[in-house]
PDB file of N, CA and C in Angstrom:
ATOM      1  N   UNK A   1      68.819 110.966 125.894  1.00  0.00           N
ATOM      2  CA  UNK A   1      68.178 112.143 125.331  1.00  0.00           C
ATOM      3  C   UNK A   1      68.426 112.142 123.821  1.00  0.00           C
ATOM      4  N   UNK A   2      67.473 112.258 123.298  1.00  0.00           N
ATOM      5  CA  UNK A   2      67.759 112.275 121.706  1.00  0.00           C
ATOM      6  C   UNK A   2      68.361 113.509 120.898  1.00  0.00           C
ATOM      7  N   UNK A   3      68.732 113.954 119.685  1.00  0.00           N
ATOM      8  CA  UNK A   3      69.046 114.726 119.443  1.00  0.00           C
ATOM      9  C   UNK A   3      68.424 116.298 119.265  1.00  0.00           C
ATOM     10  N   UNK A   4      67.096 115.474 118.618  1.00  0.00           N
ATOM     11  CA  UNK A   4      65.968 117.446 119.073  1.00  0.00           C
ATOM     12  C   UNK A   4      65.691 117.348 120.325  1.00  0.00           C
ATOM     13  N   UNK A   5      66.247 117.010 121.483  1.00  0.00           N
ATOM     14  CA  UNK A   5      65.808 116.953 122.629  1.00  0.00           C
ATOM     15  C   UNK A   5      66.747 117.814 123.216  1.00  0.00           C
ATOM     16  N   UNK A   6      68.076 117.809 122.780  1.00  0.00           N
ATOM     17  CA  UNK A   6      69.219 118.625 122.535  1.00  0.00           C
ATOM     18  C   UNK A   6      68.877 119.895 122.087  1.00  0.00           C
ATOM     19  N   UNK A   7      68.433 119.885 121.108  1.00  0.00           N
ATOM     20  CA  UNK A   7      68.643 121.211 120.287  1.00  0.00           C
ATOM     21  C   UNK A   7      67.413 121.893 121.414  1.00  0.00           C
ATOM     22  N   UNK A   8      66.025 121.262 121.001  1.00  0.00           N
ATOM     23  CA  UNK A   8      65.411 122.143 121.463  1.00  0.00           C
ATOM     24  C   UNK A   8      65.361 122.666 123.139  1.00  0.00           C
ATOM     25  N   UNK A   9      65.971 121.926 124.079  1.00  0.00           N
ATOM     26  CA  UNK A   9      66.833 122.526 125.314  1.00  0.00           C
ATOM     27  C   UNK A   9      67.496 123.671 125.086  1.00  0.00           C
ATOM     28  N   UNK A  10      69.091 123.163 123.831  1.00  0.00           N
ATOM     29  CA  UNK A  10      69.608 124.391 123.678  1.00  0.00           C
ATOM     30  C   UNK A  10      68.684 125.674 123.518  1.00  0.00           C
ATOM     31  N   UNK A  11      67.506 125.625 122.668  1.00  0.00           N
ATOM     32  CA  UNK A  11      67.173 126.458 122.060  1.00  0.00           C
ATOM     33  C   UNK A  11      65.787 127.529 122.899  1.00  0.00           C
ATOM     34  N   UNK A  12      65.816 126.565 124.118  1.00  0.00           N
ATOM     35  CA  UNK A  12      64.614 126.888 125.032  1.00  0.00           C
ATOM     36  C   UNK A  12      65.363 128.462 126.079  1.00  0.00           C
ATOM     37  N   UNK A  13      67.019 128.956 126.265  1.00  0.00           N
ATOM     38  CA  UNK A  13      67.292 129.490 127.502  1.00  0.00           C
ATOM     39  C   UNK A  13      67.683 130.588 126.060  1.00  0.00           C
ATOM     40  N   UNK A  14      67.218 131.880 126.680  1.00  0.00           N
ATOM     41  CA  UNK A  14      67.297 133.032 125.735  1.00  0.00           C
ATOM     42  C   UNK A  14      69.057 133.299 125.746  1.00  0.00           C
ATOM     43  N   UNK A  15      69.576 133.043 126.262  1.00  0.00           N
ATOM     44  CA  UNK A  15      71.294 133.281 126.603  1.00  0.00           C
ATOM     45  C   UNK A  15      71.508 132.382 125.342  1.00  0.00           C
ATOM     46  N   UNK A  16      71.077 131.374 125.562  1.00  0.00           N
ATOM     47  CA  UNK A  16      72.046 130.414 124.128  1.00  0.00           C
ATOM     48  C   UNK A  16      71.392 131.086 123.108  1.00  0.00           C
ATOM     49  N   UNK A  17      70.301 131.324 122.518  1.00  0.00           N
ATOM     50  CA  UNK A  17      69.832 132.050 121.241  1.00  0.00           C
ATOM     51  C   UNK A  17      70.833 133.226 120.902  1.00  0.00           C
ATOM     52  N   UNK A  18      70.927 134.401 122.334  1.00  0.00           N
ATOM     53  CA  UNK A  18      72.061 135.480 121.907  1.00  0.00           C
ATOM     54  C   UNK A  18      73.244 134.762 121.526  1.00  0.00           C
ATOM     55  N   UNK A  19      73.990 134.061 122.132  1.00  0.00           N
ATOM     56  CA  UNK A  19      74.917 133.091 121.551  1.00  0.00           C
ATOM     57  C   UNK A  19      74.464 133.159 119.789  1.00  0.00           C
ATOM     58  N   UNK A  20      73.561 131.799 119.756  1.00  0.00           N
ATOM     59  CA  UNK A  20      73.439 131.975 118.420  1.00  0.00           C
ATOM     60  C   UNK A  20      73.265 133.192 117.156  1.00  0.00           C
ATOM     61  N   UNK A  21      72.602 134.321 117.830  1.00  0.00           N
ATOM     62  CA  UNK A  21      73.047 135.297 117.018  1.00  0.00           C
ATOM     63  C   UNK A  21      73.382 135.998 116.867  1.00  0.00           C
ATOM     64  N   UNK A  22      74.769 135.984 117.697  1.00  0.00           N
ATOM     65  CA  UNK A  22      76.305 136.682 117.597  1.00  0.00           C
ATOM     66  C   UNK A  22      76.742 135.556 116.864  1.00  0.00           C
ATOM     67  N   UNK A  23      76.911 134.548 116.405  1.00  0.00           N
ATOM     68  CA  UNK A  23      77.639 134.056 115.776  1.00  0.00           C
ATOM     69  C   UNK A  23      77.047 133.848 114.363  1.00  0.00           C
ATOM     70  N   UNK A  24      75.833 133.986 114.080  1.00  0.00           N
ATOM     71  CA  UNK A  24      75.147 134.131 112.939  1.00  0.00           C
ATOM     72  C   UNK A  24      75.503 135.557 112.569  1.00  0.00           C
ATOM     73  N   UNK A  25      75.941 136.643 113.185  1.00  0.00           N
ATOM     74  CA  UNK A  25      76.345 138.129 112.351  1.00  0.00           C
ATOM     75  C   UNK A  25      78.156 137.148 112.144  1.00  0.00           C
ATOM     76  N   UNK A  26      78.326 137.331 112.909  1.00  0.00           N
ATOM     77  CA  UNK A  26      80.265 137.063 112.553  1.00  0.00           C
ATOM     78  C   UNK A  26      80.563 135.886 113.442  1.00  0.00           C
ATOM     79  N   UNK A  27      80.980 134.783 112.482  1.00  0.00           N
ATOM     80  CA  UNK A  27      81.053 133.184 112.918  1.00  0.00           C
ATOM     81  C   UNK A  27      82.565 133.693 113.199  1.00  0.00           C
ATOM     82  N   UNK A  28      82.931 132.416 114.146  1.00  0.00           N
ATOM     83  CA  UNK A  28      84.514 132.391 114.431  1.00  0.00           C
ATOM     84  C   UNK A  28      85.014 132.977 115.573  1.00  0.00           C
ATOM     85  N   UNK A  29      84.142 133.489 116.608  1.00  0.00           N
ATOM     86  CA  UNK A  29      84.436 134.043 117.771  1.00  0.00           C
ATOM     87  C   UNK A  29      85.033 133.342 118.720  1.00  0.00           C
ATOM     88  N   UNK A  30      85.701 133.957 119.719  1.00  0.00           N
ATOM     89  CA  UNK A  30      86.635 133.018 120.730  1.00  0.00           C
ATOM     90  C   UNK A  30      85.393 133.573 122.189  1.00  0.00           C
ATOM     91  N   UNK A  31      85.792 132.875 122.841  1.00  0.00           N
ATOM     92  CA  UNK A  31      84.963 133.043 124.013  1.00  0.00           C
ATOM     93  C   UNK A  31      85.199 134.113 125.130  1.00  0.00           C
ATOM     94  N   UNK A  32      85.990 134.767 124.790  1.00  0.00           N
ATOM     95  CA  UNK A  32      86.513 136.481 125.254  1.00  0.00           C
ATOM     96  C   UNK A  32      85.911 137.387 124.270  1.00  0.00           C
ATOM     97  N   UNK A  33      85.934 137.098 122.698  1.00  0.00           N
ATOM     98  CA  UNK A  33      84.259 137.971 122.415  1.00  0.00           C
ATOM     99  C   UNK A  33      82.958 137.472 122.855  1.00  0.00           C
ATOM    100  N   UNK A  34      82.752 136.571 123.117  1.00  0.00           N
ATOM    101  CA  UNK A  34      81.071 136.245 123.098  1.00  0.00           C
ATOM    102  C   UNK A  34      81.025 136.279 124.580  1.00  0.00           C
ATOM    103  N   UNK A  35      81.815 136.259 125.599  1.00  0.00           N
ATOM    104  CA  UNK A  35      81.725 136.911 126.924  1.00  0.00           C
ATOM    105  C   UNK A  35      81.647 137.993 127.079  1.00  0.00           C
ATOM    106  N   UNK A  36      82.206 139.328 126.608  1.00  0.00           N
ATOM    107  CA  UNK A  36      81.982 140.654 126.256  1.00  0.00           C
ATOM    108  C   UNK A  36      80.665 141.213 126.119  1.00  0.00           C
ATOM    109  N   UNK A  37      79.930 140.440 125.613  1.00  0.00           N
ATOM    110  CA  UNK A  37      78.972 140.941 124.281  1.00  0.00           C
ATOM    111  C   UNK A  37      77.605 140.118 126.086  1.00  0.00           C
ATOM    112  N   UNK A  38      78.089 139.853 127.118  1.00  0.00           N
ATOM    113  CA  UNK A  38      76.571 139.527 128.065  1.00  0.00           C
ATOM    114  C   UNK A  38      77.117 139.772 129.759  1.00  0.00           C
ATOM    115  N   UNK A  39      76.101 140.082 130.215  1.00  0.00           N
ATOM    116  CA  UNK A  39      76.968 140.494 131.801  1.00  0.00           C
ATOM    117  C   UNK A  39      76.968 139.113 132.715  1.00  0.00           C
ATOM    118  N   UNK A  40      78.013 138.306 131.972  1.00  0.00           N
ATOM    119  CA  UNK A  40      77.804 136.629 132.389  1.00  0.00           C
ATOM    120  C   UNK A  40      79.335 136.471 133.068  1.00  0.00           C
ATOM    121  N   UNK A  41      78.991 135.657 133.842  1.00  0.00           N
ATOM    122  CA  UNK A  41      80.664 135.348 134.289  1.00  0.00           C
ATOM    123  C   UNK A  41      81.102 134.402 132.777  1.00  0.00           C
ATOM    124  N   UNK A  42      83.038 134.328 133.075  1.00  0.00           N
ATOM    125  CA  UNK A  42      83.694 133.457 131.766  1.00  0.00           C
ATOM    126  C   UNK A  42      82.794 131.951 132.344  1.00  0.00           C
ATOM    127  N   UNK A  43      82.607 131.501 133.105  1.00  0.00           N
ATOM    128  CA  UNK A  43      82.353 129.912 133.548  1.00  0.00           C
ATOM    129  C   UNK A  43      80.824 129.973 133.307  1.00  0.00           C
ATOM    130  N   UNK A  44      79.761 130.901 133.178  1.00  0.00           N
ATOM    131  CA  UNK A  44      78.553 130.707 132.828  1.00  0.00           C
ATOM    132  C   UNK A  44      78.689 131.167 131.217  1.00  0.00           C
ATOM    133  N   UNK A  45      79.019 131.493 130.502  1.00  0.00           N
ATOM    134  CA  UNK A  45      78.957 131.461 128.941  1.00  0.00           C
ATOM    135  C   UNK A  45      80.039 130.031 128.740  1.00  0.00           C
ATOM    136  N   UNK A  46      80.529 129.554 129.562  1.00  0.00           N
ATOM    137  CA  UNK A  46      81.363 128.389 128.582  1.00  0.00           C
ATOM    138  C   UNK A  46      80.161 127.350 129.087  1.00  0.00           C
ATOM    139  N   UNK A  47      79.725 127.420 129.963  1.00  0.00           N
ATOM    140  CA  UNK A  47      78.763 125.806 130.206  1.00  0.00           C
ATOM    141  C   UNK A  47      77.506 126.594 129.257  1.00  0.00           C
ATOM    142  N   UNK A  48      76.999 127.630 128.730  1.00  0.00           N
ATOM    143  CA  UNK A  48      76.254 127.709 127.764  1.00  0.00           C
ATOM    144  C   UNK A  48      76.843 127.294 126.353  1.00  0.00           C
ATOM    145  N   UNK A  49      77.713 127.333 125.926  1.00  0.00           N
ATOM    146  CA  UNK A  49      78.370 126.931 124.852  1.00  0.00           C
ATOM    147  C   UNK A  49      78.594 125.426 125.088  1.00  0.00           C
ATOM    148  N   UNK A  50      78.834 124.582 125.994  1.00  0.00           N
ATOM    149  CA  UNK A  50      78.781 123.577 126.020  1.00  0.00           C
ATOM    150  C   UNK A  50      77.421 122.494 125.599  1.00  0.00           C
ATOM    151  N   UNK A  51      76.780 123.363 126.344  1.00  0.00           N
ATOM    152  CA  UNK A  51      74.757 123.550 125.841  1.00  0.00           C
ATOM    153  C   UNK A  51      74.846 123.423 124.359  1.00  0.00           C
ATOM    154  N   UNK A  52      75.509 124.198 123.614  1.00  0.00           N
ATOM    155  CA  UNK A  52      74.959 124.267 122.474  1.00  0.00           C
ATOM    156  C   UNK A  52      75.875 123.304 121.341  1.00  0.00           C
ATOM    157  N   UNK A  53      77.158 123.080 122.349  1.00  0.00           N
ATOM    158  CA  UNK A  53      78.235 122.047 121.268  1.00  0.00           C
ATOM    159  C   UNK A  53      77.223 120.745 121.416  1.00  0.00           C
ATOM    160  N   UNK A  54      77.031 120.448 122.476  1.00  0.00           N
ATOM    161  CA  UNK A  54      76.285 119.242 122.985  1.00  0.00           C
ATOM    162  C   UNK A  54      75.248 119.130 121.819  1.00  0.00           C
ATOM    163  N   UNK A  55      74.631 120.060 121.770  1.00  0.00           N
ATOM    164  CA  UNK A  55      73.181 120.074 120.841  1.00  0.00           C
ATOM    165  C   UNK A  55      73.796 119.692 119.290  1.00  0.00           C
ATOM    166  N   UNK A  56      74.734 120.057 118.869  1.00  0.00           N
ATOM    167  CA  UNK A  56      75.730 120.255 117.693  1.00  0.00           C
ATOM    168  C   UNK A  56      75.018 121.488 117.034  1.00  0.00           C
ATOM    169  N   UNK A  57      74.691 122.932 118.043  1.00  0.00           N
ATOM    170  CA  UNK A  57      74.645 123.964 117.348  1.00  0.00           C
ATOM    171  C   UNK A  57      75.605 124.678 116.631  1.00  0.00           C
ATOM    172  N   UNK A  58      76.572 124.383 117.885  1.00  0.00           N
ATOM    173  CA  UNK A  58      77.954 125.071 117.895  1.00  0.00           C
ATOM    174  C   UNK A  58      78.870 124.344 117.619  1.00  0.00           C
ATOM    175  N   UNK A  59      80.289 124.259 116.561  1.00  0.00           N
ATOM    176  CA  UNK A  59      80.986 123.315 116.351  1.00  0.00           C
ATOM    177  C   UNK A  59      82.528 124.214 116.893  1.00  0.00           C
ATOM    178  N   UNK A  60      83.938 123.771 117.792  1.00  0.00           N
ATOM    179  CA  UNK A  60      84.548 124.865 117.206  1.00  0.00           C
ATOM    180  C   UNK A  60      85.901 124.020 116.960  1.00  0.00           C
ATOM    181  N   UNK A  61      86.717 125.172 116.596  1.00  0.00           N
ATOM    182  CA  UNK A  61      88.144 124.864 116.450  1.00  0.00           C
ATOM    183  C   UNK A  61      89.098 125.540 116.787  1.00  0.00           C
ATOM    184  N   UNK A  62      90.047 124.574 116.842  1.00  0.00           N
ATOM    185  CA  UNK A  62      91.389 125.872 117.639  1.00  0.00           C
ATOM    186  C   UNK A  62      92.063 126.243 116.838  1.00  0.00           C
ATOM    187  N   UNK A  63      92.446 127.616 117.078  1.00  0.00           N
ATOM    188  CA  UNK A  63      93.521 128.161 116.101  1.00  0.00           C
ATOM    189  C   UNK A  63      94.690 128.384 116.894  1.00  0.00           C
ATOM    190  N   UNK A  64      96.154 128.396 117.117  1.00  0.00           N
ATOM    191  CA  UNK A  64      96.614 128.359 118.330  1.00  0.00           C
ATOM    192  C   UNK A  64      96.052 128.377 119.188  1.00  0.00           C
ATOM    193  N   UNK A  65      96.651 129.298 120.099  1.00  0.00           N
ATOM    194  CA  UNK A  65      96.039 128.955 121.676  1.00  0.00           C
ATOM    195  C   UNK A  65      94.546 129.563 122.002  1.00  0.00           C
ATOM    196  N   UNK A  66      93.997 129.541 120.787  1.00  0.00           N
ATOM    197  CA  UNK A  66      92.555 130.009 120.650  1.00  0.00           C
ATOM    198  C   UNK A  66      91.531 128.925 120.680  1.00  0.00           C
ATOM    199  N   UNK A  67      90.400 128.948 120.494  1.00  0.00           N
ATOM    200  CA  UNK A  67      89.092 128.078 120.735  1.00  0.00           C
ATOM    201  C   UNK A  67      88.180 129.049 120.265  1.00  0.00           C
ATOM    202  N   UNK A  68      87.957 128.805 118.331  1.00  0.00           N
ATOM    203  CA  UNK A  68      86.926 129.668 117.613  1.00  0.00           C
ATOM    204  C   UNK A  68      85.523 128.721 118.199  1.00  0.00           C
ATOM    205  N   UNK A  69      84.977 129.488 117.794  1.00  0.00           N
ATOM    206  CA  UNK A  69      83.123 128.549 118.028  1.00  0.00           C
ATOM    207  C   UNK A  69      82.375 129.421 116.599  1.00  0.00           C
ATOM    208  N   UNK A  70      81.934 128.645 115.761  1.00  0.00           N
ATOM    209  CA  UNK A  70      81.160 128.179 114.825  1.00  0.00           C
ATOM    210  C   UNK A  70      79.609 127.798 114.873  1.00  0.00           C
ATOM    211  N   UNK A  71      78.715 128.926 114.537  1.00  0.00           N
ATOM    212  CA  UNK A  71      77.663 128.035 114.198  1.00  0.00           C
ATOM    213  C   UNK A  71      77.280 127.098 113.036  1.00  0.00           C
ATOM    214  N   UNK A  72      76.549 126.436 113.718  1.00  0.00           N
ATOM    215  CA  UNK A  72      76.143 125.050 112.867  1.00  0.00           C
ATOM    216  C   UNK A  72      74.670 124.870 113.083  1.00  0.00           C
ATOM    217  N   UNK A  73      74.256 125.362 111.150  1.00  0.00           N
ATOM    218  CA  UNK A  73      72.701 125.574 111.030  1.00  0.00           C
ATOM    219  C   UNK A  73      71.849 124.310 110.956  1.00  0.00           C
ATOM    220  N   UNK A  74      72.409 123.182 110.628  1.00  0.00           N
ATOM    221  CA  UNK A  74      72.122 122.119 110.383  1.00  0.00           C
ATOM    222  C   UNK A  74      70.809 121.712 111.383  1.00  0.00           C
ATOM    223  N   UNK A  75      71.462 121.617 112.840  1.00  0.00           N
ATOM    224  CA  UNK A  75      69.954 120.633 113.544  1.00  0.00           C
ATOM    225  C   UNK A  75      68.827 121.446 113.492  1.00  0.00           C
ATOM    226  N   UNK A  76      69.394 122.844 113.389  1.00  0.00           N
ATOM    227  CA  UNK A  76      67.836 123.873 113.128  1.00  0.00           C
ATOM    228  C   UNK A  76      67.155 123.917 112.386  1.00  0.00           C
ATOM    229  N   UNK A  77      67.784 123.162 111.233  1.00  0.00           N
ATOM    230  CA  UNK A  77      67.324 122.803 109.996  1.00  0.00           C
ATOM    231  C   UNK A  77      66.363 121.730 110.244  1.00  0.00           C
ATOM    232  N   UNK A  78      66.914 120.521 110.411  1.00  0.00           N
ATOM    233  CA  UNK A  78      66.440 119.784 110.693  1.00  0.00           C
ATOM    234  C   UNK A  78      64.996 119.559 111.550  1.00  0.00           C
ATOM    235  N   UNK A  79      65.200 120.186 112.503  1.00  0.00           N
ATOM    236  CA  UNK A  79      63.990 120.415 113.281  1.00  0.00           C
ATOM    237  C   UNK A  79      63.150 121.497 112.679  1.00  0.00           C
ATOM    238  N   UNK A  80      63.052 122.183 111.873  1.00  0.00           N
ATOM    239  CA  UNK A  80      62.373 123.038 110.924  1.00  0.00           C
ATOM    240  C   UNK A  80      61.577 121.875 109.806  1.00  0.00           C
ATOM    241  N   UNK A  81      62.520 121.121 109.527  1.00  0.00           N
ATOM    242  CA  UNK A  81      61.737 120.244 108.472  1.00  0.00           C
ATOM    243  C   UNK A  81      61.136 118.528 109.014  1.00  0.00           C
ATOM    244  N   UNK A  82      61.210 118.525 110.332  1.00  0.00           N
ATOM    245  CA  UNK A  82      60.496 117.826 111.111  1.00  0.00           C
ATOM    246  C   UNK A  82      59.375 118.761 111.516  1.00  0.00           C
ATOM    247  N   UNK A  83      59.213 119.394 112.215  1.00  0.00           N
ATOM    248  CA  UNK A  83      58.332 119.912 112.702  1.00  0.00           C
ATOM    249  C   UNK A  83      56.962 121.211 112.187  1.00  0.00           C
ATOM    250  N   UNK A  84      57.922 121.695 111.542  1.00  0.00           N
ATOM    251  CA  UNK A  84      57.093 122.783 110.722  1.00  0.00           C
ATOM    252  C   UNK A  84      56.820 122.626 109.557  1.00  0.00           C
ATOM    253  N   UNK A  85      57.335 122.202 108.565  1.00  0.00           N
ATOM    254  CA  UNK A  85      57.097 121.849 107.699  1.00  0.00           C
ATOM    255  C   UNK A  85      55.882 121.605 107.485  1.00  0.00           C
ATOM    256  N   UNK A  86      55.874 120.014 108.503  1.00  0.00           N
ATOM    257  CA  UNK A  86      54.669 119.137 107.762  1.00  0.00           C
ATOM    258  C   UNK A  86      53.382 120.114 108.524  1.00  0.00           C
ATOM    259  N   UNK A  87      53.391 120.655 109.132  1.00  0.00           N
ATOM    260  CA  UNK A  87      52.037 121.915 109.617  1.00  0.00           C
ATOM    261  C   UNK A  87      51.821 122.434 108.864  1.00  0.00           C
ATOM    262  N   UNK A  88      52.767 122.993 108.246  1.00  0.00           N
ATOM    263  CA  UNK A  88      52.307 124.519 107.073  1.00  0.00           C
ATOM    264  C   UNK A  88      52.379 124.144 105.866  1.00  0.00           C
ATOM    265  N   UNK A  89      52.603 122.418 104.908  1.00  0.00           N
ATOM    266  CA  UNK A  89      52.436 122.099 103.790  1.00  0.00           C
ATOM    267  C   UNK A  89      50.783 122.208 103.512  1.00  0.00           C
ATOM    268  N   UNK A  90      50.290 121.745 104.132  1.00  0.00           N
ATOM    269  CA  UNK A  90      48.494 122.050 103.760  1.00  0.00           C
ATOM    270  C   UNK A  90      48.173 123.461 103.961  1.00  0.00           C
ATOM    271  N   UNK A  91      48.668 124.205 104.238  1.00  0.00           N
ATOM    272  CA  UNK A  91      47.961 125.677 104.201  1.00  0.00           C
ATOM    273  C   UNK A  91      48.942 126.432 102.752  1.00  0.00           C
ATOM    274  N   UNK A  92      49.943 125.946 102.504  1.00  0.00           N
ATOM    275  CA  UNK A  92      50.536 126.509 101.045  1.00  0.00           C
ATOM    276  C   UNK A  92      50.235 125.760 100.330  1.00  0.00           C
ATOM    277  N   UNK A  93      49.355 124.617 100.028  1.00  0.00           N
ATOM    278  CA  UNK A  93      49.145 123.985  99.042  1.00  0.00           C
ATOM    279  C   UNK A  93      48.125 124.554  98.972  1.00  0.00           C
ATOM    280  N   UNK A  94      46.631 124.731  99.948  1.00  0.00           N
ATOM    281  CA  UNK A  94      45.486 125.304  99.706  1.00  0.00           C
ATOM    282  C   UNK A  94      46.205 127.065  99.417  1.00  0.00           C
ATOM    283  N   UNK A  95      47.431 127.264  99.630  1.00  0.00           N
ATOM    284  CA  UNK A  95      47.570 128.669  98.793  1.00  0.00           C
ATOM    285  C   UNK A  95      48.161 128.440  97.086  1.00  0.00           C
ATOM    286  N   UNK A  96      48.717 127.409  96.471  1.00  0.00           N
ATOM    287  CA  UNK A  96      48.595 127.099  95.504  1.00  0.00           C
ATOM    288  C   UNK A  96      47.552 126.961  94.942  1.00  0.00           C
ATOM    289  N   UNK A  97      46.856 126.031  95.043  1.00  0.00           N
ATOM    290  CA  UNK A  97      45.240 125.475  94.435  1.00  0.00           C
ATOM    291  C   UNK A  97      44.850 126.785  94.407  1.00  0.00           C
ATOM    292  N   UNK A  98      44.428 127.970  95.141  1.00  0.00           N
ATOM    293  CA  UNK A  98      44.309 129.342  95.228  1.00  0.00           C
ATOM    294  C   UNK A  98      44.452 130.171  94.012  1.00  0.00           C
ATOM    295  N   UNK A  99      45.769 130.076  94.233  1.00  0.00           N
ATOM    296  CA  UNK A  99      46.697 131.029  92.685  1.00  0.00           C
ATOM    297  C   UNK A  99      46.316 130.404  91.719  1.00  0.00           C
ATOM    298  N   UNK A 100      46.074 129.342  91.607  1.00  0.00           N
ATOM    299  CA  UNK A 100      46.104 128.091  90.157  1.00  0.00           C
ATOM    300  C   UNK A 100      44.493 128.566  89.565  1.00  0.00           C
ATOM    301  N   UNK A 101      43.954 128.688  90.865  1.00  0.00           N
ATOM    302  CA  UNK A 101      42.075 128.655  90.425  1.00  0.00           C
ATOM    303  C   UNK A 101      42.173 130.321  89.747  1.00  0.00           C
ATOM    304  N   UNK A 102      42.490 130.748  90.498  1.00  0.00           N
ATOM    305  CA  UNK A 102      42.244 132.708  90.181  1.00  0.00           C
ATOM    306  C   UNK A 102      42.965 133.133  88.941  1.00  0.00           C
ATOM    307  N   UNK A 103      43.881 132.238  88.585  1.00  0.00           N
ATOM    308  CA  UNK A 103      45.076 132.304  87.208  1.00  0.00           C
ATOM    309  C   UNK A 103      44.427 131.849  86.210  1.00  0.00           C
ATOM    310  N   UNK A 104      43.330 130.946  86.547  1.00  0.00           N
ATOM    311  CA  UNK A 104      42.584 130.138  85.473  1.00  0.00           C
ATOM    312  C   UNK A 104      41.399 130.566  85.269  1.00  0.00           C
ATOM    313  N   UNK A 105      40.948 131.674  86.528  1.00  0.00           N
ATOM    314  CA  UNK A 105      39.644 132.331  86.284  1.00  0.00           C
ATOM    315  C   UNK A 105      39.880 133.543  84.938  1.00  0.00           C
ATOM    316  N   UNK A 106      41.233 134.376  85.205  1.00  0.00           N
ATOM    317  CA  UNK A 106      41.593 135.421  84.157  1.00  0.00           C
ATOM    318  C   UNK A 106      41.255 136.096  82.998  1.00  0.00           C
TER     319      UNK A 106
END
């Protein structure tokens, strides 16, 4: 499986997105907050987080006997500038050429 094959899995089950944005308001959560925060058992939010380490959404680290989880904007990035990008460069360029013509009509 390749790597946007990853992400965009992760990014397909609405549970991992809430994931992602609880940790996009306040990064650094242990998995006793981000279990709190859904009416999930502890063993179905950790194999979703596994979902998303896998993807490399989520990166974490331990602080003692803790296990923070970290988002990591990067492959979203990535797949933003694979995929969308190159769609919507010809419709903002024909919105440049636009501004450029009407700036020059003045």
């Amino acid at each position: 499986m390749s790597d946007d094959d990853r992400v965009f899995k992760a990014l397909a089950d609405p549970t991992r997105r809430f994931l992602l944005d609880r940790l996009l308001v306040r990064d650094g959560r242990t998995l006793t907050e981000l279990e709190s925060e859904l009416e999930m058992t502890r063993f179905g939010v950790m194999k979703h987080l596994r979902v998303l380490e896998d993807a490399g959404l989520v990166v974490t680290r331990r602080s003692g006997r803790e296990k923070l989880h970290f988002l990591n904007p990067v492959p979203i990035r990535l797949i933003h500038d694979r995929w969308i990008d190159k769609f919507t460069e010809r419709q903002l360029s024909a919105l440049a050429d636009l501004k450029a013509e009407l700036e020059g009509k003045a």
